[in-house]
C-alpha atoms as a PDB file:
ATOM      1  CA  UNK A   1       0.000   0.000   0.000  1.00  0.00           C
ATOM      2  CA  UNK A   2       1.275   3.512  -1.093  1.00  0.00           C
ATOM      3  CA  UNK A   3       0.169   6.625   0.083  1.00  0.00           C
ATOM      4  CA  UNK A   4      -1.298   8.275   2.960  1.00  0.00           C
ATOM      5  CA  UNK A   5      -4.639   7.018   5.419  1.00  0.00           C
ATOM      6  CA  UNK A   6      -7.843   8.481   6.003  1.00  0.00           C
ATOM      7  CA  UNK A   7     -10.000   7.605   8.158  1.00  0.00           C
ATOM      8  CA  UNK A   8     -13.832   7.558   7.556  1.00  0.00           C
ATOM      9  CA  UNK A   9     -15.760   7.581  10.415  1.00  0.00           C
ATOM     10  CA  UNK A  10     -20.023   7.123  10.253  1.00  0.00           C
ATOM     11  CA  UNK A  11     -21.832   8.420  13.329  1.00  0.00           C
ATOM     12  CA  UNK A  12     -25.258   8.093  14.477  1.00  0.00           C
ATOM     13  CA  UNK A  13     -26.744   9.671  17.785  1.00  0.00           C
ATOM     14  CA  UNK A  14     -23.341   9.307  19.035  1.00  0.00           C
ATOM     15  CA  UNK A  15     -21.968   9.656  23.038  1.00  0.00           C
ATOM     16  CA  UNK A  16     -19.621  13.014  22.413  1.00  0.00           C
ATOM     17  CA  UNK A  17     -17.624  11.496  25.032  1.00  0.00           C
ATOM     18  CA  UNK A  18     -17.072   8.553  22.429  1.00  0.00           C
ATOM     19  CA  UNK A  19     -16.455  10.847  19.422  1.00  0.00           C
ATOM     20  CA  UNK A  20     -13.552  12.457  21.703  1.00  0.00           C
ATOM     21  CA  UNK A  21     -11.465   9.819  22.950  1.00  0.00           C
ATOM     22  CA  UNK A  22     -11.901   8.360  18.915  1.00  0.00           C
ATOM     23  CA  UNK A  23     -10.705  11.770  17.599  1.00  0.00           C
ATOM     24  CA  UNK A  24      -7.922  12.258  19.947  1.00  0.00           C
ATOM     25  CA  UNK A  25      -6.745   8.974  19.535  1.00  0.00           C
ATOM     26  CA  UNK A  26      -7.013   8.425  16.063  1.00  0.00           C
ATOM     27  CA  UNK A  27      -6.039  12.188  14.738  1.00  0.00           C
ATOM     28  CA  UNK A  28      -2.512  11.309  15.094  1.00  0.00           C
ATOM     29  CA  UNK A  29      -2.450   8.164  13.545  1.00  0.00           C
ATOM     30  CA  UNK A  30      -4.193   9.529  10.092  1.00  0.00           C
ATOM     31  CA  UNK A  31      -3.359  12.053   7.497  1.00  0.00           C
ATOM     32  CA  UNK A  32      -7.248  12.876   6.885  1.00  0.00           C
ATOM     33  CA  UNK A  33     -10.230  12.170   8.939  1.00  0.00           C
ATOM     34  CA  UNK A  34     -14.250  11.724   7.454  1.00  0.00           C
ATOM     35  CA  UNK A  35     -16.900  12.274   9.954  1.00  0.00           C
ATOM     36  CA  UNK A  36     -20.224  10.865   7.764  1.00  0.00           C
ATOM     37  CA  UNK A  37     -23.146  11.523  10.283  1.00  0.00           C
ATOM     38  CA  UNK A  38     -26.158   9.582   9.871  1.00  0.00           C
ATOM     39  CA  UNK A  39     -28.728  12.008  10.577  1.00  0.00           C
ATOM     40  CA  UNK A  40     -27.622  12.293  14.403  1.00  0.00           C
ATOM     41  CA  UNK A  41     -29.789  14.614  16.950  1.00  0.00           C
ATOM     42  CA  UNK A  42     -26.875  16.217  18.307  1.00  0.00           C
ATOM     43  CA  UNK A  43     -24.565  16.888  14.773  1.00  0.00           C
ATOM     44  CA  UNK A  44     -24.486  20.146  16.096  1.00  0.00           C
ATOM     45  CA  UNK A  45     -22.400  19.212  19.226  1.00  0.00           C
ATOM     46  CA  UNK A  46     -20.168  17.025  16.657  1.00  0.00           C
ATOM     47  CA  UNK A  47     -19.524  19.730  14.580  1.00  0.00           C
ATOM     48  CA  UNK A  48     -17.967  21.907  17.268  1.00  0.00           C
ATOM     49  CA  UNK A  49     -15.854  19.154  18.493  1.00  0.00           C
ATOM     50  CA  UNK A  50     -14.644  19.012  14.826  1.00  0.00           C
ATOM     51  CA  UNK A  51     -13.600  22.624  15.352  1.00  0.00           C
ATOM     52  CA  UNK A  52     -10.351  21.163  17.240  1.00  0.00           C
ATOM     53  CA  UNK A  53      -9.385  18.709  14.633  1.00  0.00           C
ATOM     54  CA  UNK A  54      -8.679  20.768  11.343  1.00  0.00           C
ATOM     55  CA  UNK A  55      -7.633  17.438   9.194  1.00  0.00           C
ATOM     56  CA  UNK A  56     -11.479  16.673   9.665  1.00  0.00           C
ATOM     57  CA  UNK A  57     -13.983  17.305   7.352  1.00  0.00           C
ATOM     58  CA  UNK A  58     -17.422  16.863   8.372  1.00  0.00           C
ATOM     59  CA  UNK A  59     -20.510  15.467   5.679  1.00  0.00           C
ATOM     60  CA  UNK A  60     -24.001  15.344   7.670  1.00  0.00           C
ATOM     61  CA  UNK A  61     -26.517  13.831   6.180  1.00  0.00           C
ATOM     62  CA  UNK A  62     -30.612  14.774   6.513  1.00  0.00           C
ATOM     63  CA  UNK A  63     -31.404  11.391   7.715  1.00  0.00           C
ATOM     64  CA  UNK A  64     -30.376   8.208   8.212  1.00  0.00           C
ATOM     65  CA  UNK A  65     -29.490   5.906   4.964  1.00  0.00           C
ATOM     66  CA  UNK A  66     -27.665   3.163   6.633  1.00  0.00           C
ATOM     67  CA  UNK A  67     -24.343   2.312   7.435  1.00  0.00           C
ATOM     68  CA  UNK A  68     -23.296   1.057   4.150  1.00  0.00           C
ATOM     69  CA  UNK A  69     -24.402   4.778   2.250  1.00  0.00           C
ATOM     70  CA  UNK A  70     -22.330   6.487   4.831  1.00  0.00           C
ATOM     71  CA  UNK A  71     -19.608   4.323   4.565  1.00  0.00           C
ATOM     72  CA  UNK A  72     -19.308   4.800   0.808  1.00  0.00           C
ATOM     73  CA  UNK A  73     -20.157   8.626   1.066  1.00  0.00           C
ATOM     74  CA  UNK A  74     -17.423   8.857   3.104  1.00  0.00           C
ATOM     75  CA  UNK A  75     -14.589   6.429   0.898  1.00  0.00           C
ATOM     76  CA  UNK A  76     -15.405   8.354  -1.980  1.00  0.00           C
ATOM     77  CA  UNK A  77     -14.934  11.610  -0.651  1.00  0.00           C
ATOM     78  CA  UNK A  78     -11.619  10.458   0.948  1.00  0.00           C
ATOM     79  CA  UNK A  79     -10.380   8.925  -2.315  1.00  0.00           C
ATOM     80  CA  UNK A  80     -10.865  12.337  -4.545  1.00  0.00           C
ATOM     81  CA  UNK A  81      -7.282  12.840  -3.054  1.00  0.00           C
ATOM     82  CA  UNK A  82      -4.771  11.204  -4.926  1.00  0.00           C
ATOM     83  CA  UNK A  83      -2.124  11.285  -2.064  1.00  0.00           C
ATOM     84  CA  UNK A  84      -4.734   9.093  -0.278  1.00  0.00           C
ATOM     85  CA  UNK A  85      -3.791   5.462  -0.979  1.00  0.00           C
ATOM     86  CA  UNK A  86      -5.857   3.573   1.948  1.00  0.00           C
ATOM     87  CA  UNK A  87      -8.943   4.126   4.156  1.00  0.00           C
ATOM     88  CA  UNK A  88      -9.671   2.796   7.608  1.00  0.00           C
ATOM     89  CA  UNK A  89     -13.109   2.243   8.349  1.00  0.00           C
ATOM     90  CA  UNK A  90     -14.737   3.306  11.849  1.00  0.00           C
ATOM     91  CA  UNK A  91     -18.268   3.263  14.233  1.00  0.00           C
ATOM     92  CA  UNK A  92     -18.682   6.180  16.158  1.00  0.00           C
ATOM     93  CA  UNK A  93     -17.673   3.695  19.249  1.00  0.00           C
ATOM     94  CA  UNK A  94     -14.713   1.952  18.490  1.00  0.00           C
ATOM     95  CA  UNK A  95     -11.719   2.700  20.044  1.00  0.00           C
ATOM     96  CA  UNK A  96      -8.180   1.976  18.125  1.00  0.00           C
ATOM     97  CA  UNK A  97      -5.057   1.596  20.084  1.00  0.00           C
ATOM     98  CA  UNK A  98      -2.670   4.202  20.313  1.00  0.00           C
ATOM     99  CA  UNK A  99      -0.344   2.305  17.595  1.00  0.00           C
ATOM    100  CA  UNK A 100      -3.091   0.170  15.727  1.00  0.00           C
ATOM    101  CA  UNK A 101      -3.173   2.226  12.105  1.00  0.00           C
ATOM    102  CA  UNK A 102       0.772   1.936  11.829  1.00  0.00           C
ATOM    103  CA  UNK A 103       0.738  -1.687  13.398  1.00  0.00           C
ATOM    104  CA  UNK A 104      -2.193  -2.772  10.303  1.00  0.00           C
ATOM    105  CA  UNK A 105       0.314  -1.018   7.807  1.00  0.00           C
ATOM    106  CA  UNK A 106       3.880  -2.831   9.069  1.00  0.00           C
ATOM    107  CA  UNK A 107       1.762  -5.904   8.855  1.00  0.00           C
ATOM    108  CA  UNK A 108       0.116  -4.785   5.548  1.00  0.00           C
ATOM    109  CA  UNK A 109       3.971  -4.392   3.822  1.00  0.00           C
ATOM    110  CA  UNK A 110       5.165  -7.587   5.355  1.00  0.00           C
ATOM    111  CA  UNK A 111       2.382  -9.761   3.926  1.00  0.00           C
ATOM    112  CA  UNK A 112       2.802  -8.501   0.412  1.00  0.00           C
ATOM    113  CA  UNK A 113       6.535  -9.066   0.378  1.00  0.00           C
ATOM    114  CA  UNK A 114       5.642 -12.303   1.527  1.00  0.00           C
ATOM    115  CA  UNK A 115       3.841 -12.862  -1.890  1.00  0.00           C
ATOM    116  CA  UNK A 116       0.302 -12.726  -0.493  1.00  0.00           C
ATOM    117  CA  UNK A 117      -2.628 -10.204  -2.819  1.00  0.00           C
ATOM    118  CA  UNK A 118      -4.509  -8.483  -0.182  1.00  0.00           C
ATOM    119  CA  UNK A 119      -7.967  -6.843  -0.059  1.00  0.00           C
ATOM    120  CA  UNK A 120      -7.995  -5.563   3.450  1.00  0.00           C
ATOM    121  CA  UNK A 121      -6.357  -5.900   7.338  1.00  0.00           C
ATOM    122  CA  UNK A 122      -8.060  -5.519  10.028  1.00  0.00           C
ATOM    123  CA  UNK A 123      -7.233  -5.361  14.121  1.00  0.00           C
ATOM    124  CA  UNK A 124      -8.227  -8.014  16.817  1.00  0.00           C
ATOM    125  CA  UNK A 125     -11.553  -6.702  18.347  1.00  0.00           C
ATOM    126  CA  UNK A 126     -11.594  -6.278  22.159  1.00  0.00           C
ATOM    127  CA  UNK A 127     -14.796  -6.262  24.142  1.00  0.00           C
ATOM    128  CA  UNK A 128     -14.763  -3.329  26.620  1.00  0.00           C
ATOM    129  CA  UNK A 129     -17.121  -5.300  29.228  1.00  0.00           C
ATOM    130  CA  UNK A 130     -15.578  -8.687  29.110  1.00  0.00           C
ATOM    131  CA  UNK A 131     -11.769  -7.953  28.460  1.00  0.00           C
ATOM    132  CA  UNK A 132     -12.063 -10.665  26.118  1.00  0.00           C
ATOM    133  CA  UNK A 133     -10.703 -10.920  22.673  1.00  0.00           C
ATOM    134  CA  UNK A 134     -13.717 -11.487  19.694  1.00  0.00           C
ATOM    135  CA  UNK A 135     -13.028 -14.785  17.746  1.00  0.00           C
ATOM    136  CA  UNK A 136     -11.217 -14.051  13.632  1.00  0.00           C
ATOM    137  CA  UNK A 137     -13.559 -16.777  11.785  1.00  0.00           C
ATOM    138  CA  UNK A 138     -12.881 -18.689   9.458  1.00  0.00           C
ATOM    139  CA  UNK A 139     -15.592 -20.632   6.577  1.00  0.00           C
ATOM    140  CA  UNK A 140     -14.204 -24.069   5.752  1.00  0.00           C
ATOM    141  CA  UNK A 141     -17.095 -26.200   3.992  1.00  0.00           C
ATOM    142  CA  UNK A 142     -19.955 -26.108   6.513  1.00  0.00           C
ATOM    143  CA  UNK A 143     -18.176 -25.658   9.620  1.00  0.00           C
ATOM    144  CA  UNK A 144     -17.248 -22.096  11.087  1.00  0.00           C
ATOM    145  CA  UNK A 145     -13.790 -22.169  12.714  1.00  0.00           C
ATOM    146  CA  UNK A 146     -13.155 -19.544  15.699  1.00  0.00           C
ATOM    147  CA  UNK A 147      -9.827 -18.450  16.391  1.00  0.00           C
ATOM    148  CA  UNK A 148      -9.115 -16.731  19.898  1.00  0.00           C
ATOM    149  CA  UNK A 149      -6.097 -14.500  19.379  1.00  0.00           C
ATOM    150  CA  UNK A 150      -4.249 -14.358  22.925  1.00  0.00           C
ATOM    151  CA  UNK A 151      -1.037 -13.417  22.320  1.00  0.00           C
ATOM    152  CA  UNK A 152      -0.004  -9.935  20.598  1.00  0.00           C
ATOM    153  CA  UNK A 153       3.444 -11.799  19.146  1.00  0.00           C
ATOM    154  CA  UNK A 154       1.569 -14.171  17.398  1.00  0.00           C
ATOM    155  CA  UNK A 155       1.376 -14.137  13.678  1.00  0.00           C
ATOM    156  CA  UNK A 156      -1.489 -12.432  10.940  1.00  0.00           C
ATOM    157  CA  UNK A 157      -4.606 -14.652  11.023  1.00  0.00           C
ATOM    158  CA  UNK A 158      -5.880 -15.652   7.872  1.00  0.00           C
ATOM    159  CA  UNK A 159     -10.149 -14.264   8.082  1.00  0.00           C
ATOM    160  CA  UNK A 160     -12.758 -15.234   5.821  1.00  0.00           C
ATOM    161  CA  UNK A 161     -14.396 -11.810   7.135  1.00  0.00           C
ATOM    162  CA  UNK A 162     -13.577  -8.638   8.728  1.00  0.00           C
ATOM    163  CA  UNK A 163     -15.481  -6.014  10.911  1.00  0.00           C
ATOM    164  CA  UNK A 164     -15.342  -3.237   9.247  1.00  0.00           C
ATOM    165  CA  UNK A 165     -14.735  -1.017  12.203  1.00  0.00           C
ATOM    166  CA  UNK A 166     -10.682  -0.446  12.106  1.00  0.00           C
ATOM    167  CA  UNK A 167     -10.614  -2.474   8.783  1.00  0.00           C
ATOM    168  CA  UNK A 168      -7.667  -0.981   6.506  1.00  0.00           C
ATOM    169  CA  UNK A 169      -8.403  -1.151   2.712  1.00  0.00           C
ATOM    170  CA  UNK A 170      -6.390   0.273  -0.286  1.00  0.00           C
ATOM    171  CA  UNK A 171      -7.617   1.974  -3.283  1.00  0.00           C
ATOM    172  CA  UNK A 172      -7.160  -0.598  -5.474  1.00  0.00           C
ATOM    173  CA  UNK A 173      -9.287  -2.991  -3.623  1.00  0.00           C
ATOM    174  CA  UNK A 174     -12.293  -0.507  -3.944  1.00  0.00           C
ATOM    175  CA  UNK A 175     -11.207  -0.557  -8.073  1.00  0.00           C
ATOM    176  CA  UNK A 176     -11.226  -4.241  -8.157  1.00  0.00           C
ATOM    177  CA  UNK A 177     -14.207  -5.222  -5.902  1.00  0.00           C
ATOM    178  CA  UNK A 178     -16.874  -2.008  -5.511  1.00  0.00           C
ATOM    179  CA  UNK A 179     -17.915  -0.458  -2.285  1.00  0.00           C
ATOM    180  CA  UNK A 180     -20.279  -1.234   0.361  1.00  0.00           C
ATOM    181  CA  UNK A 181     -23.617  -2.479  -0.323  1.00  0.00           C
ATOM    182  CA  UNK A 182     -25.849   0.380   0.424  1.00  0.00           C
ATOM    183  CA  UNK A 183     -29.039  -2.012  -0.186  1.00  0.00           C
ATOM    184  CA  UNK A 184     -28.768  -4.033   3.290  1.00  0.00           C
ATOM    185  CA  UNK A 185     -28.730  -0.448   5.238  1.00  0.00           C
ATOM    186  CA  UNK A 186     -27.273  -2.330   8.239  1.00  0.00           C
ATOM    187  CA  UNK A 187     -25.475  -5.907   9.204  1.00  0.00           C
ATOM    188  CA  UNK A 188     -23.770  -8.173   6.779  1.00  0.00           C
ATOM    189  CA  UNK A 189     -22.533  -5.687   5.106  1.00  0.00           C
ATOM    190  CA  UNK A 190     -19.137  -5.916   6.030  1.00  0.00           C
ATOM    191  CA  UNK A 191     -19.508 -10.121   5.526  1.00  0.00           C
ATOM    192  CA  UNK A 192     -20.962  -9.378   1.676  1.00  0.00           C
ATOM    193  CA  UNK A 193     -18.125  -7.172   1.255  1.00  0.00           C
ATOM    194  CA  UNK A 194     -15.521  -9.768   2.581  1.00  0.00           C
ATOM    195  CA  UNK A 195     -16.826 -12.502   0.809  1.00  0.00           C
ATOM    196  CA  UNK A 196     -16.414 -10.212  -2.810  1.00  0.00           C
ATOM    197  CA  UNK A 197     -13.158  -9.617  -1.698  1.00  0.00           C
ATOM    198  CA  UNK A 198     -12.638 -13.340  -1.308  1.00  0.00           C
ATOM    199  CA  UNK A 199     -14.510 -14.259  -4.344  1.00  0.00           C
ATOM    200  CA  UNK A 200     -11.708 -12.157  -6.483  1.00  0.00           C
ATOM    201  CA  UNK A 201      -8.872 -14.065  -5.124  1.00  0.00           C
ATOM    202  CA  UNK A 202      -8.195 -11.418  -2.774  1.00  0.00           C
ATOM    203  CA  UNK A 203      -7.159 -12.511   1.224  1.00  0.00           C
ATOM    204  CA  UNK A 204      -8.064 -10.663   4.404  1.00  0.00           C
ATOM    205  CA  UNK A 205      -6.010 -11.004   7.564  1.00  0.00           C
ATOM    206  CA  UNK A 206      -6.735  -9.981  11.202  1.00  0.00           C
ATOM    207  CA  UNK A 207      -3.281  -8.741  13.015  1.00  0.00           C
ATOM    208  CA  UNK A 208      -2.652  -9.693  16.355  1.00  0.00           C
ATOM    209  CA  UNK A 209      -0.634  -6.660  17.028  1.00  0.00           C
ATOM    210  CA  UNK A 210      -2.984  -4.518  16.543  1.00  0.00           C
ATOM    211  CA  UNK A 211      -5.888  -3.561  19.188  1.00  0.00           C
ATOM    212  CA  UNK A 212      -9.463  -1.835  19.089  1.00  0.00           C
ATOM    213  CA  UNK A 213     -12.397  -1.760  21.760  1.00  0.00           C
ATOM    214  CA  UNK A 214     -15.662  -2.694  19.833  1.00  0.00           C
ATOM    215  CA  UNK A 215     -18.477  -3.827  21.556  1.00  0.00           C
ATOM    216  CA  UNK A 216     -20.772  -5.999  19.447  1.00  0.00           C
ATOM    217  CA  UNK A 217     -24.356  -5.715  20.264  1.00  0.00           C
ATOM    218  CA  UNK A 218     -26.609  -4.425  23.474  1.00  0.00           C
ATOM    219  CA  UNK A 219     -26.163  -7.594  25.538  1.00  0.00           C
ATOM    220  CA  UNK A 220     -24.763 -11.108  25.423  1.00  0.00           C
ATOM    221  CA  UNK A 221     -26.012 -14.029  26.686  1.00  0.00           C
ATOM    222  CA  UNK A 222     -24.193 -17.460  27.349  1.00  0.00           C
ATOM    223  CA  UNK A 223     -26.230 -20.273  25.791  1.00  0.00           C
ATOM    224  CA  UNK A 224     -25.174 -24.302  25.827  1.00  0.00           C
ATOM    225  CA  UNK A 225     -21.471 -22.981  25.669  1.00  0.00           C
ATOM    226  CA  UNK A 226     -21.966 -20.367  23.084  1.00  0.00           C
ATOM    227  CA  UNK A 227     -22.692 -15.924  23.478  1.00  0.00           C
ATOM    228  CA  UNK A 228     -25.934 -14.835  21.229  1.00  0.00           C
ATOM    229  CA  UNK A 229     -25.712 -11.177  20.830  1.00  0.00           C
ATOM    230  CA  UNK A 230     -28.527  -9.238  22.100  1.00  0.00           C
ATOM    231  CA  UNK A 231     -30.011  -6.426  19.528  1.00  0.00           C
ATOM    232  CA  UNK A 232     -33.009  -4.336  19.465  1.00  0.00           C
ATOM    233  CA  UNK A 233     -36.093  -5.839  17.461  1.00  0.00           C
ATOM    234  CA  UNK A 234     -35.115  -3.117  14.096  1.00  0.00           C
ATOM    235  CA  UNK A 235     -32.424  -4.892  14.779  1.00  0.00           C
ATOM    236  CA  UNK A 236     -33.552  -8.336  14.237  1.00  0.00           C
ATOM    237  CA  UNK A 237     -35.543  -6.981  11.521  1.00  0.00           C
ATOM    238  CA  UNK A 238     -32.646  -6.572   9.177  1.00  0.00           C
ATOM    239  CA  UNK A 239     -30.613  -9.461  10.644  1.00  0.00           C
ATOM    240  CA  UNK A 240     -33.873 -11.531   9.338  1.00  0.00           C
ATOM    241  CA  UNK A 241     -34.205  -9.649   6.306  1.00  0.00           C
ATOM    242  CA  UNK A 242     -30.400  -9.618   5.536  1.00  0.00           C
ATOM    243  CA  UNK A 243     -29.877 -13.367   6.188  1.00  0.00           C
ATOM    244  CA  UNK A 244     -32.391 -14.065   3.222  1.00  0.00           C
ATOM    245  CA  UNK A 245     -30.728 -11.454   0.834  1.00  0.00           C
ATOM    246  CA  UNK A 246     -26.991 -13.406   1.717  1.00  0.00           C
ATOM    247  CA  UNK A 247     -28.494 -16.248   0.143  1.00  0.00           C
ATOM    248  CA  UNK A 248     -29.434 -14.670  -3.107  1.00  0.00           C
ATOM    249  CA  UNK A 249     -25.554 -13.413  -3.716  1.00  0.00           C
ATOM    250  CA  UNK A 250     -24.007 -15.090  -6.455  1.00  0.00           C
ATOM    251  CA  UNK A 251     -20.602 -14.861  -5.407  1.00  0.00           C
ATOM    252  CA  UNK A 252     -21.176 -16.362  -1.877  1.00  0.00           C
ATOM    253  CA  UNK A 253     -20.260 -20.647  -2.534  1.00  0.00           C
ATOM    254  CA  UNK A 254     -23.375 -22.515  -1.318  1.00  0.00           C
ATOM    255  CA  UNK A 255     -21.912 -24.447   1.734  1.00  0.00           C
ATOM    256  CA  UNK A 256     -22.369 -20.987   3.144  1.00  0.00           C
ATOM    257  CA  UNK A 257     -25.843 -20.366   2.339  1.00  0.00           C
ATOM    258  CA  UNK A 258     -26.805 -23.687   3.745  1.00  0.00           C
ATOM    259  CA  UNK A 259     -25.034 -23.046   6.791  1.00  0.00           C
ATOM    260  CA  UNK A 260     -26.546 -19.638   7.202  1.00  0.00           C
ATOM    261  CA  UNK A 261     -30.207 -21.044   5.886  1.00  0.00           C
ATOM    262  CA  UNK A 262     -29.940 -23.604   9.022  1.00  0.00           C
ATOM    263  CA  UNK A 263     -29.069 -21.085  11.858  1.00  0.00           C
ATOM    264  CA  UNK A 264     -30.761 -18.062  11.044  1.00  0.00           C
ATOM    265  CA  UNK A 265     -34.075 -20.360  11.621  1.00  0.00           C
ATOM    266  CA  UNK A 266     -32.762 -21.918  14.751  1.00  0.00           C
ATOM    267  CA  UNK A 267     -31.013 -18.758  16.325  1.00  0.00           C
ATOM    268  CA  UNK A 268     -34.330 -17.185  16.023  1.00  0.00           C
ATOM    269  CA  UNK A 269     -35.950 -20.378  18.193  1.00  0.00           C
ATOM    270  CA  UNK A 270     -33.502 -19.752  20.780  1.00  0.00           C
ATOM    271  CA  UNK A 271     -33.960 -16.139  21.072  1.00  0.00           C
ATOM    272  CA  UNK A 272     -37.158 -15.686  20.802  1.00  0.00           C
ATOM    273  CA  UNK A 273     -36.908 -18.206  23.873  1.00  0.00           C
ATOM    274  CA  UNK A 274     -34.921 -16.068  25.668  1.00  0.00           C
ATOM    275  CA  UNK A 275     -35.783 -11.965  24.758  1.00  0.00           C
ATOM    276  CA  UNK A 276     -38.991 -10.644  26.523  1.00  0.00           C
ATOM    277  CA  UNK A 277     -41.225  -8.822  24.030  1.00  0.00           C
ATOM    278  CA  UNK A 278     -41.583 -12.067  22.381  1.00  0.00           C
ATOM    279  CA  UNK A 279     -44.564 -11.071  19.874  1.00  0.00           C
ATOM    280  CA  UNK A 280     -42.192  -7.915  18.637  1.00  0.00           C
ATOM    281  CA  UNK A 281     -39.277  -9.709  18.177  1.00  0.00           C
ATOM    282  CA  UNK A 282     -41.370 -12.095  16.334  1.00  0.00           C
ATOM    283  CA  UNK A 283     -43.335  -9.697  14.350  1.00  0.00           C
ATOM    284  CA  UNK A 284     -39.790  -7.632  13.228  1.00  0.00           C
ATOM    285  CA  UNK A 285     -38.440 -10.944  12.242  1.00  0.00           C
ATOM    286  CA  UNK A 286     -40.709 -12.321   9.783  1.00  0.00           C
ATOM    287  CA  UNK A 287     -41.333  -9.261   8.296  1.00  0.00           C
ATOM    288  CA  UNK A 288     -37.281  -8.921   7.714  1.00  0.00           C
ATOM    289  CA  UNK A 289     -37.768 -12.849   6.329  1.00  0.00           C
ATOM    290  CA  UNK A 290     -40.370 -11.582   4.141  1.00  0.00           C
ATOM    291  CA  UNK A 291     -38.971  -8.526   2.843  1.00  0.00           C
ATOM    292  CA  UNK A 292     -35.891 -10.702   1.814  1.00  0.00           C
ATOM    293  CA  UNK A 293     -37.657 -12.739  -0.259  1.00  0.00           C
ATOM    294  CA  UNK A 294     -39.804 -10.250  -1.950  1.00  0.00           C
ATOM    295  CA  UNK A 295     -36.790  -7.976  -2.235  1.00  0.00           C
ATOM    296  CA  UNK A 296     -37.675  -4.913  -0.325  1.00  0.00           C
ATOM    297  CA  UNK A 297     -34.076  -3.396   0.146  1.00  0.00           C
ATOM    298  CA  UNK A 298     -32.589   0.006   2.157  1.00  0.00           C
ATOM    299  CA  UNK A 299     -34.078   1.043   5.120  1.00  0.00           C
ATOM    300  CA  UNK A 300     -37.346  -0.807   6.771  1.00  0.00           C
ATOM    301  CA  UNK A 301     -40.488   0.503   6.422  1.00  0.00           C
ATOM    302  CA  UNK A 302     -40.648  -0.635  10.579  1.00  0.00           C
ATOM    303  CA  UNK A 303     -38.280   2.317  11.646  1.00  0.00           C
ATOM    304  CA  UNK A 304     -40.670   5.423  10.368  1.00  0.00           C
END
């Protein structure tokens, strides 16, 4: 990768306290920051923190258009510069270490001399409640494989998909393979994306030196061995409807889709068991299984 970093940031009704301990700790490790709010309540208050970060440019949008619009709002405005050779993807409440962005490059250089044809790096996610270190996954067949980085020495780990909070992509990935998909709004974006990468030969690594605090949903809950994340029923909703709209991707193999047909009927038996506002969760999810099927893209007509 040649070039300089930006970083594109998408925000959404965020904590200000979370927007300043991201800015301060990732202004330094950036040439450019994008700020890509969502519609937020308080864009106002975000603006004037932007006021102490001049490398920052600020788009706001009128509303909300989903993660994946924001995303590529923000990539493409980054990418008009043609010193800019990479962008680093980020939610409004991630925290990168204080090193992470040069760590992802070192490791980014050494894995191309080593002969390997990237599409993207990305850090090993750290839960802020738990301490714990988030599982780099793996597809082989029908079986998901979980690896548990533990040690910070330890070498890149080959991923099948990447978060794309702190994930470092160059500009000719974007060339090769598109942007985000703006049509799922929300969730599984980042696993479409990863799987086009994959699909064009190209390999994504998580490195172990590298560190960011990212929580992944409201709650978890321990069941028979394994943590279900616990989301909001919009939530749900385009979990559901997203599931069904994986399955219609042509460049996703279909040991995957089988796999993913299977559990997203039974994780929905086992947390409907466990949520209260059963009859919600239940209504949000068959209308996101419907709305798959039928097509119905962008954002749900549940949230208006």
């Amino acid at each position: 990768m040649t070039g300089q970093i930006a970083a594109v940031i998408v925000t959404y009704h965020p904590l200000i306290t979370n927007i300043q301990q991201l800015l301060e700790r990732l202004s330094p490790q950036v040439a450019s920051i994008v700020v890509v709010d969502n519609g937020s309540h308080n864009v106002e208050e975000i603006e004037k923190i932007l006021l102490n970060y001049p490398q920052t440019t600020l788009i706001s949008l009128a509303d909300n258009l989903g993660i994946g619009f924001a995303q590529n709002k923000g990539i493409v405005f980054a990418l008009e510069k043609p010193e800019i050779g990479g962008v680093i993807l980020f939610d409004h409440d991630s925290l990168p270490e204080t090193q992470m962005v040069q760590q992802l490059l070192e490791a980014w250089q050494m894995l191309t001399i080593d002969g390997h044809n990237l599409g993207a790096v990305g850090p090993i996610y750290r839960d802020p409640r738990t301490l714990r270190n988030y599982p780099i996954s793996v597809f082989q067949g029908f079986r998901l494989i979980h690896n548990y980085p533990q040690n910070k020495d330890a070498k890149p780990i080959s991923a099948s998909f990447l978060i794309s909070s702190g994930c470092l992509i160059d500009r000719k990935t974007f060339e090769t393979i598109g942007f985000m998909n703006e049509d799922f709004f929300i969730d599984y974006i980042d696993i479409e994306w990863s799987f086009r990468a994959c699909n064009k030969g190209l390999e994504l690594f998580a490195i172990p030196t590298a560190i960011m605090w990212h929580q992944v949903g409201d709650d978890r809950l321990k069941v028979l061995g394994r943590e279900i994340s616990i989301h909001s029923p919009l939530r749900r909703y385009y979990l559901a409807r997203n599931s069904i709209l994986m399955l219609k991707q042509p460049h996703i193999h279909w040991q995957y889709k089988v796999r993913e047909l299977f559990y997203t009927v039974s994780r929905v038996v086992v947390y409907i068991a466990l949520v209260p506002q059963k009859r919600k969760y239940l209504k949000y999810i068959l209308c996101g299984w419907y709305d798959g099927i039928v097509n119905r893209v962008g954002k749900s007509r549940l949230s208006s």
